[in-house]
N, C-alpha and C. Protein backbone atom coordinates (compact mmCIF):
# COMPACT_ATOMS: atom_id res chain seq x y z
N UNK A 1 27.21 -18.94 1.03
CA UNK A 1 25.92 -18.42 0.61
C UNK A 1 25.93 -18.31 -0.92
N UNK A 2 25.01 -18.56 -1.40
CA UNK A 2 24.78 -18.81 -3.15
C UNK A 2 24.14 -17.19 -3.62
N UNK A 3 24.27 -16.96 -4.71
CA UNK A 3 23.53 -16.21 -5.23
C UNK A 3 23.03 -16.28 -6.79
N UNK A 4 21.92 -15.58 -7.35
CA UNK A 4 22.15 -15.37 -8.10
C UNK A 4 21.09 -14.09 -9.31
N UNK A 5 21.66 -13.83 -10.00
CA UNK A 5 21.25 -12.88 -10.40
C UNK A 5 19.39 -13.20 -11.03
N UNK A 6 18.70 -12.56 -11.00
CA UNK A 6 17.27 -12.52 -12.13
C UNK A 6 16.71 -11.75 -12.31
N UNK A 7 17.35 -10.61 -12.39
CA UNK A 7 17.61 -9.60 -13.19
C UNK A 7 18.51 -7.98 -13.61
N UNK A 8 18.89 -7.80 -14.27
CA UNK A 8 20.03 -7.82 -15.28
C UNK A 8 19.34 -6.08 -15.40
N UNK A 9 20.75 -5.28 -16.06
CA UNK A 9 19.92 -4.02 -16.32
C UNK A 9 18.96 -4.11 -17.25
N UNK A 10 18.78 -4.48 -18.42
CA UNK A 10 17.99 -4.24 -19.60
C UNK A 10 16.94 -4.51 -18.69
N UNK A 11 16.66 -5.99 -18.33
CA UNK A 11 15.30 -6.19 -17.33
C UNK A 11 15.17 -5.26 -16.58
N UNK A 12 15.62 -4.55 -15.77
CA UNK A 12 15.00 -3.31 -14.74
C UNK A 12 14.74 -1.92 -15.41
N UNK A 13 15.28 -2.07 -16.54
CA UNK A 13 14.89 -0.86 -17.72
C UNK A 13 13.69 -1.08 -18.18
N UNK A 14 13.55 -2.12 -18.66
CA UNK A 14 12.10 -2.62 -19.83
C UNK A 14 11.04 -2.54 -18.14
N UNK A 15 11.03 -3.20 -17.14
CA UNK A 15 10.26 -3.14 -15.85
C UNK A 15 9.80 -1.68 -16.01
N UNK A 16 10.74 -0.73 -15.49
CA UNK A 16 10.73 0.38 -15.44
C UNK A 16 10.09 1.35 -16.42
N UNK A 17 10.05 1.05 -17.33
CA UNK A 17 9.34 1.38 -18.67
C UNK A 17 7.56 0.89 -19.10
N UNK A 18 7.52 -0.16 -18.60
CA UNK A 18 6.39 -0.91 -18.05
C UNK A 18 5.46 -0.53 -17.13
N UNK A 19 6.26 -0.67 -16.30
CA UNK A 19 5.49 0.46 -15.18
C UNK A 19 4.68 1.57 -15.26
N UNK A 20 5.64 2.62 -16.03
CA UNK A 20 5.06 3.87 -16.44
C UNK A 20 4.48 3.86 -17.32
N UNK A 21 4.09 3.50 -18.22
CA UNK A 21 2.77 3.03 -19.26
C UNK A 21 1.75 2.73 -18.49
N UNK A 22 2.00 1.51 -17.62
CA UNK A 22 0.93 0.80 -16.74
C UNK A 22 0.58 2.22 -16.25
N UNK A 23 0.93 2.83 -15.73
CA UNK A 23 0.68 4.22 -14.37
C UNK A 23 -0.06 5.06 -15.19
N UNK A 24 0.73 6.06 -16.57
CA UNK A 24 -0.24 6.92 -16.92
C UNK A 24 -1.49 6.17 -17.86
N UNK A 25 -1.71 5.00 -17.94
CA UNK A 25 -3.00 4.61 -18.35
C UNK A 25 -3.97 4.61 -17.34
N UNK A 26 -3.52 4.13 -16.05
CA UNK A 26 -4.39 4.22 -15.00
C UNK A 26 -4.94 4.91 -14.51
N UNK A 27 -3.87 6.10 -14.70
CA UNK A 27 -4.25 7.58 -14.48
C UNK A 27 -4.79 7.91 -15.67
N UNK A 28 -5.29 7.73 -16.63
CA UNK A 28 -5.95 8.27 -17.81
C UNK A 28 -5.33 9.69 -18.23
N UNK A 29 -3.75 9.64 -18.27
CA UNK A 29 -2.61 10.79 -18.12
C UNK A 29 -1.96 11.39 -17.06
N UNK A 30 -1.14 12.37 -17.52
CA UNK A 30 -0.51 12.94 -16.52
C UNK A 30 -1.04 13.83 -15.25
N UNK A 31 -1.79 14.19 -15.96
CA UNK A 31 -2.88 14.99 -14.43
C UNK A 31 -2.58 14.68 -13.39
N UNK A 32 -1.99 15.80 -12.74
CA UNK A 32 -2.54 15.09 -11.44
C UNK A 32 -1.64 14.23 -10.49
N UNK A 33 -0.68 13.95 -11.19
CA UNK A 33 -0.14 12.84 -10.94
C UNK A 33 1.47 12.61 -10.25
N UNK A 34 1.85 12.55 -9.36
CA UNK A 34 3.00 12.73 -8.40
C UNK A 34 3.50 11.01 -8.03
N UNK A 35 4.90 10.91 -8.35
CA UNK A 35 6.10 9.66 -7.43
C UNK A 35 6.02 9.75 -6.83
N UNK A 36 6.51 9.37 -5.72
CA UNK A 36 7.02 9.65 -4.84
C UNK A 36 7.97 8.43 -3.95
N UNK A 37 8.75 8.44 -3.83
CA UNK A 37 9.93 7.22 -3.65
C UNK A 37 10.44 6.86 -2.44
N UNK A 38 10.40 5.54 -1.85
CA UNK A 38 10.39 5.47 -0.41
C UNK A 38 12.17 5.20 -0.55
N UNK A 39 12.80 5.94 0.18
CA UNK A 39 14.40 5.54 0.47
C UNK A 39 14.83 4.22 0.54
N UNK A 40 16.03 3.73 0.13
CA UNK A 40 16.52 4.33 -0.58
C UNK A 40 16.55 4.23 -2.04
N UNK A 41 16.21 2.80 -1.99
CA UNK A 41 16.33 2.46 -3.47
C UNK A 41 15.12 2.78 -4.56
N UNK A 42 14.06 3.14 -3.44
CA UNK A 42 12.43 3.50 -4.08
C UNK A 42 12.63 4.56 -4.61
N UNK A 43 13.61 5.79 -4.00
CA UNK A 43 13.34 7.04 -4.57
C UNK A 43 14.42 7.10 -5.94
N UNK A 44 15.17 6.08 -6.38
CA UNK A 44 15.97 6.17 -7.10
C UNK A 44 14.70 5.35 -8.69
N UNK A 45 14.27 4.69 -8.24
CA UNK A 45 13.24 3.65 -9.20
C UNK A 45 11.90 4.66 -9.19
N UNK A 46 11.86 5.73 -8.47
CA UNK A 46 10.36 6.79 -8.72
C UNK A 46 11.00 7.99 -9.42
N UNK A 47 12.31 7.88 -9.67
CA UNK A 47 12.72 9.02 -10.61
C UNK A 47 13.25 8.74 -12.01
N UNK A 48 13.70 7.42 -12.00
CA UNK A 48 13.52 6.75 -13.28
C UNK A 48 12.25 6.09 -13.96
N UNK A 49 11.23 5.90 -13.20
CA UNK A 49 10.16 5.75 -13.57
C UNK A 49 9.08 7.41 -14.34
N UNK A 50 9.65 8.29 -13.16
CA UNK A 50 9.42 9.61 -13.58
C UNK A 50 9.79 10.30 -15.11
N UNK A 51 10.75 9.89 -15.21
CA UNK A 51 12.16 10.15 -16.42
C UNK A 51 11.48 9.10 -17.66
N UNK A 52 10.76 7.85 -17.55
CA UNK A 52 10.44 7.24 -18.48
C UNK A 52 9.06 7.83 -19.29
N UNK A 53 8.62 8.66 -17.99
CA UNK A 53 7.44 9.02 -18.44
C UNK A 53 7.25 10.48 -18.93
N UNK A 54 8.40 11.02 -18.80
CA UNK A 54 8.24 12.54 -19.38
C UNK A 54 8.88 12.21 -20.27
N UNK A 55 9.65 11.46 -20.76
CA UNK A 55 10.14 10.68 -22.39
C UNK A 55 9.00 10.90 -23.20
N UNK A 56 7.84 10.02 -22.85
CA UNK A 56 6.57 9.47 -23.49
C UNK A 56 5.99 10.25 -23.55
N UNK A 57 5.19 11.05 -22.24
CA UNK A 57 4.83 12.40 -22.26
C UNK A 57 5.10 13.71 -21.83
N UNK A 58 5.49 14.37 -22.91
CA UNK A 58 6.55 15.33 -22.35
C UNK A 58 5.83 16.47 -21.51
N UNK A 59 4.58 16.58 -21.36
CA UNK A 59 3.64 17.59 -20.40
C UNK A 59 3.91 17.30 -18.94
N UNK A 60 4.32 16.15 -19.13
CA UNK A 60 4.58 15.71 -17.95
C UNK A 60 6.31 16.16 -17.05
N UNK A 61 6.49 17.19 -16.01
CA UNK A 61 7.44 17.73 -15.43
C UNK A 61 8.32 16.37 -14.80
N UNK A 62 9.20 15.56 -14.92
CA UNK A 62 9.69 14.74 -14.36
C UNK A 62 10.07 15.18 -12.45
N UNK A 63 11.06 16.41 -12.91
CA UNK A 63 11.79 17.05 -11.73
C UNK A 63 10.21 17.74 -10.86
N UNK A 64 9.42 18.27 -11.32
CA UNK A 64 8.51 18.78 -10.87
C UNK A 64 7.20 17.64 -9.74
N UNK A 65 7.62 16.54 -10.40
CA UNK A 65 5.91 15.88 -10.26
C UNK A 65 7.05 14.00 -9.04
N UNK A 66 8.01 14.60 -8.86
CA UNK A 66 8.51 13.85 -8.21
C UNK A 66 9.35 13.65 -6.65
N UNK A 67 9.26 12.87 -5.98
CA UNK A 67 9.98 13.46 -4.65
C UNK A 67 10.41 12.25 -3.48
N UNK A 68 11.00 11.82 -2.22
CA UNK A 68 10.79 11.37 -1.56
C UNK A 68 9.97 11.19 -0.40
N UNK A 69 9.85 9.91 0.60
CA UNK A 69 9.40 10.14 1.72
C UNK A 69 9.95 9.61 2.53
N UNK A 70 10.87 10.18 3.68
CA UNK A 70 11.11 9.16 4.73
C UNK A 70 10.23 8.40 5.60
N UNK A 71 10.30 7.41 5.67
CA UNK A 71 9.37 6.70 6.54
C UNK A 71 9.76 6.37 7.96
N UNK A 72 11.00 6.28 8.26
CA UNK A 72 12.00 5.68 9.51
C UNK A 72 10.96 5.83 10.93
N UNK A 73 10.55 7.41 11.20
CA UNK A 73 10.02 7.52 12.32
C UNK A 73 8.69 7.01 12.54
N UNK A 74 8.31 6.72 11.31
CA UNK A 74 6.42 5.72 11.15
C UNK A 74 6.57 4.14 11.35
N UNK A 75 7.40 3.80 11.42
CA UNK A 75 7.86 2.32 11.34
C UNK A 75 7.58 1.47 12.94
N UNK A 76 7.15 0.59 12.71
CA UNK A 76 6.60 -0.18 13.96
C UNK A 76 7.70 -1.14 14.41
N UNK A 77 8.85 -1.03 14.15
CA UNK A 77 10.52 -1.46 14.36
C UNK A 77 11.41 -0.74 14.73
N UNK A 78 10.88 0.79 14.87
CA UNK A 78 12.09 1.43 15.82
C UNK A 78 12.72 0.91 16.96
N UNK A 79 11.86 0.06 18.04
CA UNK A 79 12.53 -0.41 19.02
C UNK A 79 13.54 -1.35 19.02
N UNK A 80 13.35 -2.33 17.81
CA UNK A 80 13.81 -2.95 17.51
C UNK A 80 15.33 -3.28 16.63
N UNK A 81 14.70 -1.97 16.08
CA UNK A 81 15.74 -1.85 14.73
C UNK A 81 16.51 0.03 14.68
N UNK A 82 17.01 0.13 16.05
CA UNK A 82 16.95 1.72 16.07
C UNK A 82 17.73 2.62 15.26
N UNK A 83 18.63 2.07 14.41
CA UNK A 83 19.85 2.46 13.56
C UNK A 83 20.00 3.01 12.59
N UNK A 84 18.13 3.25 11.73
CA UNK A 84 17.95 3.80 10.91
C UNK A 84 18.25 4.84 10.57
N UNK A 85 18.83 5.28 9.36
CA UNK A 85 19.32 6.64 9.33
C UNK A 85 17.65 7.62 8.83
N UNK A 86 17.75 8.96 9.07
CA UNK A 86 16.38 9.59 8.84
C UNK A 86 17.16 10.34 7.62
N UNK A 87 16.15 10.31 6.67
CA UNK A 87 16.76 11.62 5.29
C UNK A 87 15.44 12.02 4.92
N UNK A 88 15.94 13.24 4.18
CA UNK A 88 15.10 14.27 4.32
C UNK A 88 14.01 13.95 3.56
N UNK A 89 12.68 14.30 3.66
CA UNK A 89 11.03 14.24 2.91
C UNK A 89 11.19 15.07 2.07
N UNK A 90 11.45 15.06 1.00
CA UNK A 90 11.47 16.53 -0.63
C UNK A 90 10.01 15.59 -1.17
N UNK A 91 9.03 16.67 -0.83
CA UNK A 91 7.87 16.67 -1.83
C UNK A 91 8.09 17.48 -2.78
N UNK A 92 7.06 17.39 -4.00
CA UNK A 92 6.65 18.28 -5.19
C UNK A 92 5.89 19.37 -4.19
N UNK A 93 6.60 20.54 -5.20
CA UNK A 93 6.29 22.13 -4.39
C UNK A 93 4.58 22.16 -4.61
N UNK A 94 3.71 21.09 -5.29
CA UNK A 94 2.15 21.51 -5.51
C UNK A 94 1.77 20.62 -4.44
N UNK A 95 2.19 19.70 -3.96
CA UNK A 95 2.14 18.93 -2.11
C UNK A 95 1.03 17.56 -2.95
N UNK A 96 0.35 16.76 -1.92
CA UNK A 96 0.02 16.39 -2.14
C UNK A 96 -1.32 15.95 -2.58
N UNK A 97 -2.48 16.79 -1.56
CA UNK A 97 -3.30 17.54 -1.87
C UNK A 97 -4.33 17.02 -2.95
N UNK A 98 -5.44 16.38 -3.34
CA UNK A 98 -6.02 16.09 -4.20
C UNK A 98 -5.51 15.16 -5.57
N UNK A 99 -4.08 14.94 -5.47
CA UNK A 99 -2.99 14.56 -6.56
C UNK A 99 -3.57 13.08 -6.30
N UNK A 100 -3.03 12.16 -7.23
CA UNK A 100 -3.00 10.33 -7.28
C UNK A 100 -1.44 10.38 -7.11
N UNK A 101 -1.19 9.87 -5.91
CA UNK A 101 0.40 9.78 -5.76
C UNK A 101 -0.09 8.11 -5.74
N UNK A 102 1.31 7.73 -6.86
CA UNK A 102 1.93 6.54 -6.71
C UNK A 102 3.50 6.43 -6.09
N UNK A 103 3.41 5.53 -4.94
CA UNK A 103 4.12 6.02 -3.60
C UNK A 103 5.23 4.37 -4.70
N UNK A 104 6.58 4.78 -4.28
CA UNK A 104 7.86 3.35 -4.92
C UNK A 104 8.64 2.71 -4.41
N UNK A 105 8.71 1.68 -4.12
CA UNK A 105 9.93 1.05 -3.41
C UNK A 105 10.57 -0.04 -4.34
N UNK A 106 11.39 -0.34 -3.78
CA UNK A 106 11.91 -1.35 -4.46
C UNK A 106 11.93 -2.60 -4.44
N UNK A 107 11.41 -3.44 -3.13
CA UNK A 107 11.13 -4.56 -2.73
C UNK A 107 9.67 -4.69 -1.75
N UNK A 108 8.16 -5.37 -2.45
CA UNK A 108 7.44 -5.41 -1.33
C UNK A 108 7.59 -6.56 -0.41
N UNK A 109 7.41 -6.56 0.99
CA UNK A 109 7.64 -8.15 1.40
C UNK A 109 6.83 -8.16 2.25
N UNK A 110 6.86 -7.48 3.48
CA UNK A 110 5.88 -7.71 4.64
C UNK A 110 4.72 -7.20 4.43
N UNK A 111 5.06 -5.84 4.04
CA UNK A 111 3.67 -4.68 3.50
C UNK A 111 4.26 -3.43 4.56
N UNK A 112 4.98 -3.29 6.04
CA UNK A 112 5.01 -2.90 6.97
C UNK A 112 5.70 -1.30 6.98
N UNK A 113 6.64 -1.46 6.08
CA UNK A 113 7.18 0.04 4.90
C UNK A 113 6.10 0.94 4.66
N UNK A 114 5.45 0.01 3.07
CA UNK A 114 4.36 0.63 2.78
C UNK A 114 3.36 1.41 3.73
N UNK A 115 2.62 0.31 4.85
CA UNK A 115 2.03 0.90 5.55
C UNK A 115 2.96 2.65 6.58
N UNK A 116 3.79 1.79 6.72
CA UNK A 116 4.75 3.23 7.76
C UNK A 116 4.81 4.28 6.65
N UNK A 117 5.17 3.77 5.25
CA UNK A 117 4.70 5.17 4.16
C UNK A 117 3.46 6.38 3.66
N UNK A 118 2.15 5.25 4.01
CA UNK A 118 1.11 5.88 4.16
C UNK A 118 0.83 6.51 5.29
N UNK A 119 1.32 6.03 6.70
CA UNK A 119 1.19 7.06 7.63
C UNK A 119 1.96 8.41 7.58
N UNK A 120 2.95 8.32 7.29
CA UNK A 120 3.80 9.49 6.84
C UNK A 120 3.30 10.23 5.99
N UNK A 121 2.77 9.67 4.77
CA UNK A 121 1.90 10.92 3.33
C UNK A 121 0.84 11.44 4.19
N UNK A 122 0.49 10.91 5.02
CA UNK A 122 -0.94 11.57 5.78
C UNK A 122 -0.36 12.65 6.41
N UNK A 123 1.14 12.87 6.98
CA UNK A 123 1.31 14.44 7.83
C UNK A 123 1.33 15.53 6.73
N UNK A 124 1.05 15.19 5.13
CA UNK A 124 1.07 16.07 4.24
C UNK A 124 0.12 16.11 3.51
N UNK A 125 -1.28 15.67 3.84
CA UNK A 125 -2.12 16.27 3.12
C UNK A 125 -2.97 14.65 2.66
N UNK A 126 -4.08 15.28 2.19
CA UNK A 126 -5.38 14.15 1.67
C UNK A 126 -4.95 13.59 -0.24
N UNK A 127 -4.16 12.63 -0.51
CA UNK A 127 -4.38 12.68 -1.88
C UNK A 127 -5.36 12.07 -2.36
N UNK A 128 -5.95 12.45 -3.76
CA UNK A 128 -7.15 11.91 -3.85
C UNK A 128 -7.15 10.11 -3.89
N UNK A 129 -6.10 9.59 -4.40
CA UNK A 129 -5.24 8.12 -4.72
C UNK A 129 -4.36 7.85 -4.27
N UNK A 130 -3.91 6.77 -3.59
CA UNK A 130 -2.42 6.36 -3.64
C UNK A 130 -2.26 5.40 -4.03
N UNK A 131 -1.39 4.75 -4.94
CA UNK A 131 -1.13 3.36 -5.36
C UNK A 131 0.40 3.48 -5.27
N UNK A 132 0.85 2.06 -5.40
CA UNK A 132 2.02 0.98 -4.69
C UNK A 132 2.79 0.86 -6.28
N UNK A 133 3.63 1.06 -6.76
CA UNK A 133 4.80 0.47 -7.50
C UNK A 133 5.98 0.05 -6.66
N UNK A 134 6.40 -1.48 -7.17
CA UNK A 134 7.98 -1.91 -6.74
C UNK A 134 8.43 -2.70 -7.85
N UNK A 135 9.21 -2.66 -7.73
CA UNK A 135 10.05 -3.65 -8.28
C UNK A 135 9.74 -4.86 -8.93
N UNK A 136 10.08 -5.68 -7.10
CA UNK A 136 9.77 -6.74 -7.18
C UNK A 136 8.89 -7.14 -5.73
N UNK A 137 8.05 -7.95 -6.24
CA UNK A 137 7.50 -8.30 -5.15
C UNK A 137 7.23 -9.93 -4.90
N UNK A 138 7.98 -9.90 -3.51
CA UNK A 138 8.58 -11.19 -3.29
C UNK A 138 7.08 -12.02 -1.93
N UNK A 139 6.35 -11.51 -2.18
CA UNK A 139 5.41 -12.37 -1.05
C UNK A 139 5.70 -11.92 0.17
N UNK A 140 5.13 -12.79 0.63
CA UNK A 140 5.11 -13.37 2.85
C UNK A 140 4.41 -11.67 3.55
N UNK A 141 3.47 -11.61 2.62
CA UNK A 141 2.89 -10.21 3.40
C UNK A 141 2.20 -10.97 4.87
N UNK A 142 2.74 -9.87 5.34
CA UNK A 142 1.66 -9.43 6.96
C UNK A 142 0.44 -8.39 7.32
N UNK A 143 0.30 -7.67 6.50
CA UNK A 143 -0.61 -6.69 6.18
C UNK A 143 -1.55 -6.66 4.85
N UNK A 144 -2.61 -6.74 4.57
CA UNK A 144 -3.04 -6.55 3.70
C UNK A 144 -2.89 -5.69 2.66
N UNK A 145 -1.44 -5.47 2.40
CA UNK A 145 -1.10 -4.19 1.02
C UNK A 145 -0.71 -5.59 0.12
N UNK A 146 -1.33 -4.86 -1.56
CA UNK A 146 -0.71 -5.34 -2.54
C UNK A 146 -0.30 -3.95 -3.56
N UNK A 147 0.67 -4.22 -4.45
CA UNK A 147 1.10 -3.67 -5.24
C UNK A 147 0.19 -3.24 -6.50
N UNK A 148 -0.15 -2.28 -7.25
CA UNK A 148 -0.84 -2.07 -8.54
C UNK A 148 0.17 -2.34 -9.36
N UNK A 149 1.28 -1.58 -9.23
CA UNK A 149 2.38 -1.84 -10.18
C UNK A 149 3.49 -2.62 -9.94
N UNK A 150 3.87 -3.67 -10.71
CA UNK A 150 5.18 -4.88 -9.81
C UNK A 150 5.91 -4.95 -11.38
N UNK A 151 7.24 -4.82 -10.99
CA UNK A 151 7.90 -5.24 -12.43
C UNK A 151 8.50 -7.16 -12.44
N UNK A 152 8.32 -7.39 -10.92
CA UNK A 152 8.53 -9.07 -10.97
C UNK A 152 7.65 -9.68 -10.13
N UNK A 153 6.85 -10.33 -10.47
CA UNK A 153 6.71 -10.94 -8.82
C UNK A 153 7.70 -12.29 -8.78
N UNK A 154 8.11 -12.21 -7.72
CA UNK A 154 9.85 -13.31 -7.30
C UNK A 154 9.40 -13.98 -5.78
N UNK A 155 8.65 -14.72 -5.82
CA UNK A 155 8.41 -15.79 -4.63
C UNK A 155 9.71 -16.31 -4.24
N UNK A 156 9.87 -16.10 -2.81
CA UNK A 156 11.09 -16.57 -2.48
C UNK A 156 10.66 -17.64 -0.91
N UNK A 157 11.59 -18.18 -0.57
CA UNK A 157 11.55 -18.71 0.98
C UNK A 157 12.21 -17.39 1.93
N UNK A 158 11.85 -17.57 3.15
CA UNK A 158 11.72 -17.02 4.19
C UNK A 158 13.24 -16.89 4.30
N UNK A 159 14.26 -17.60 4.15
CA UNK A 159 15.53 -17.52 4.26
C UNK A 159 16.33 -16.87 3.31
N UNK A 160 15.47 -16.88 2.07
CA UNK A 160 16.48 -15.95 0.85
C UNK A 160 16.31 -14.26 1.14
N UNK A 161 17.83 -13.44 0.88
CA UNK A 161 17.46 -12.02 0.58
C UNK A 161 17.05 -11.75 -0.83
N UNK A 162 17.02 -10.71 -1.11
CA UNK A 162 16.51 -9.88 -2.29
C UNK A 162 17.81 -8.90 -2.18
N UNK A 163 18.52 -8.40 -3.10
CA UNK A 163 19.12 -7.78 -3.10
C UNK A 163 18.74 -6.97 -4.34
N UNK A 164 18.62 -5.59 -4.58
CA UNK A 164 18.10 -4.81 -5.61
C UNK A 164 19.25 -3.92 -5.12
N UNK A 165 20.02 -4.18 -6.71
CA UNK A 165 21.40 -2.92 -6.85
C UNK A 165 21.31 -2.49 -8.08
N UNK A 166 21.28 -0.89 -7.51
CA UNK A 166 20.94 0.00 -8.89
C UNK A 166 22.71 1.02 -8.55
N UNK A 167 22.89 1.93 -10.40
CA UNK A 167 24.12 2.10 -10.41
C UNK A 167 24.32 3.78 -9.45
N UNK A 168 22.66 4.07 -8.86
CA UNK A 168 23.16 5.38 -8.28
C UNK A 168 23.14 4.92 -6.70
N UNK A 169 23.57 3.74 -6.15
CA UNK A 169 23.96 3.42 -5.22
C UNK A 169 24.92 2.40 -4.84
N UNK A 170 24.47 1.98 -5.95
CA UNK A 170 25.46 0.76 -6.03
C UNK A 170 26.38 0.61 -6.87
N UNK A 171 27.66 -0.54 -7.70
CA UNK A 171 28.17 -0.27 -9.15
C UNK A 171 27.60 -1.21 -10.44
N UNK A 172 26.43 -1.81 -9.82
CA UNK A 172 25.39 -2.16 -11.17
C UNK A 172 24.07 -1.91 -11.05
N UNK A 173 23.51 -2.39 -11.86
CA UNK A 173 21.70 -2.73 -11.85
C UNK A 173 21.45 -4.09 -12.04
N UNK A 174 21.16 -4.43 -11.21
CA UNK A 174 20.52 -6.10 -10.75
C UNK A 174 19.64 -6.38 -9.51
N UNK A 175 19.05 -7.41 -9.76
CA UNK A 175 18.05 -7.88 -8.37
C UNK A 175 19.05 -9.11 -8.75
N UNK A 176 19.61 -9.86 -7.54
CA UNK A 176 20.34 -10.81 -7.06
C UNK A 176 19.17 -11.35 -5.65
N UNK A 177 19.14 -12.66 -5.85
CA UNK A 177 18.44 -13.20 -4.54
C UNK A 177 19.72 -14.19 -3.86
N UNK A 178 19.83 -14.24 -2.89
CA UNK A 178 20.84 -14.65 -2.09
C UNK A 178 20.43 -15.58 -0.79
N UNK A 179 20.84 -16.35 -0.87
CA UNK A 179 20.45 -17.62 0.08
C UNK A 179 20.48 -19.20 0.28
């Protein structure tokens, strides 16, 4: 099996940095405004995205305005795929509630996450927004979700992985496609 790297830490830094510009412009500031990071690698890329943006604007609570969501039990692949581990949902203590949550993952592909993510934000409340940051987004959707925020889009074939390794799970930062 081949691999190879396309992108490197600096690239998932400058992405990451990108992003959050893109986000609080959209949001016309911090108001308001809540991560929230789909496991595992989403909630690690919605707290560095968080962290880029209380850099820039410091009104902005990083630790405060950020959190996960498990999705495992919303997923239309439990039968299939039963092995999932469940970890815990840490929202922001102000919930979700009227907020613009931009919900994070790290790879979009099917859409089928995302969607199992939005069913899940719904057992916590009405936000007034939700929008999509990833990574990278590699095509072959099945659902009608697209991303607002993408730091690559990386068209791949049906046979390549995506591999997104960051250093608080992994021992680098790279997207490697493999196949």
């Amino acid at each position: 099996m081949s691999s190879r790297t396309v992108l490197n830490s600096s690239d998932i830094d400058r992405a990451v940095t990108r992003i959050s510009h893109e986000i609080v412009e959209a949001n016309r500031g911090t108001a308001n405004l809540l991560l929230i990071g789909i496991p595992t690698r989403g909630t690690w890329l919605a707290e560095r995205i968080a962290q880029a943006i209380e850099r820039s604007y410091p009104d902005f609570d990083a630790s405060a305005n950020c959190g996960r969501l498990d999705v495992t039990l919303f997923r239309d692949d439990l039968a299939t795929n039963p092995g999932k581990e469940i970890t815990q949902t840490v929202l922001p203590v102000s919930g979700v509630e009227g907020k613009t949550v931009v919900l994070v993952d790290d790879v979009l592909f099917s859409g089928r996450t995302v969607r199992a993510a939005l069913d899940a934000l719904n057992e916590f409340g009405r936000p007034s927004a939700v929008r999509l940051a990833v990574l990278i987004d590699r095509g072959h959707r099945e659902l009608p979700i697209r991303a607002d925020y993408v730091g690559k889009n990386l068209p791949t074939s049906l046979d390549e992985r995506i591999q997104v390794r960051l250093n608080e799970t992994d021992t680098e930062n790279a997207v490697v496609i493999e196949g």
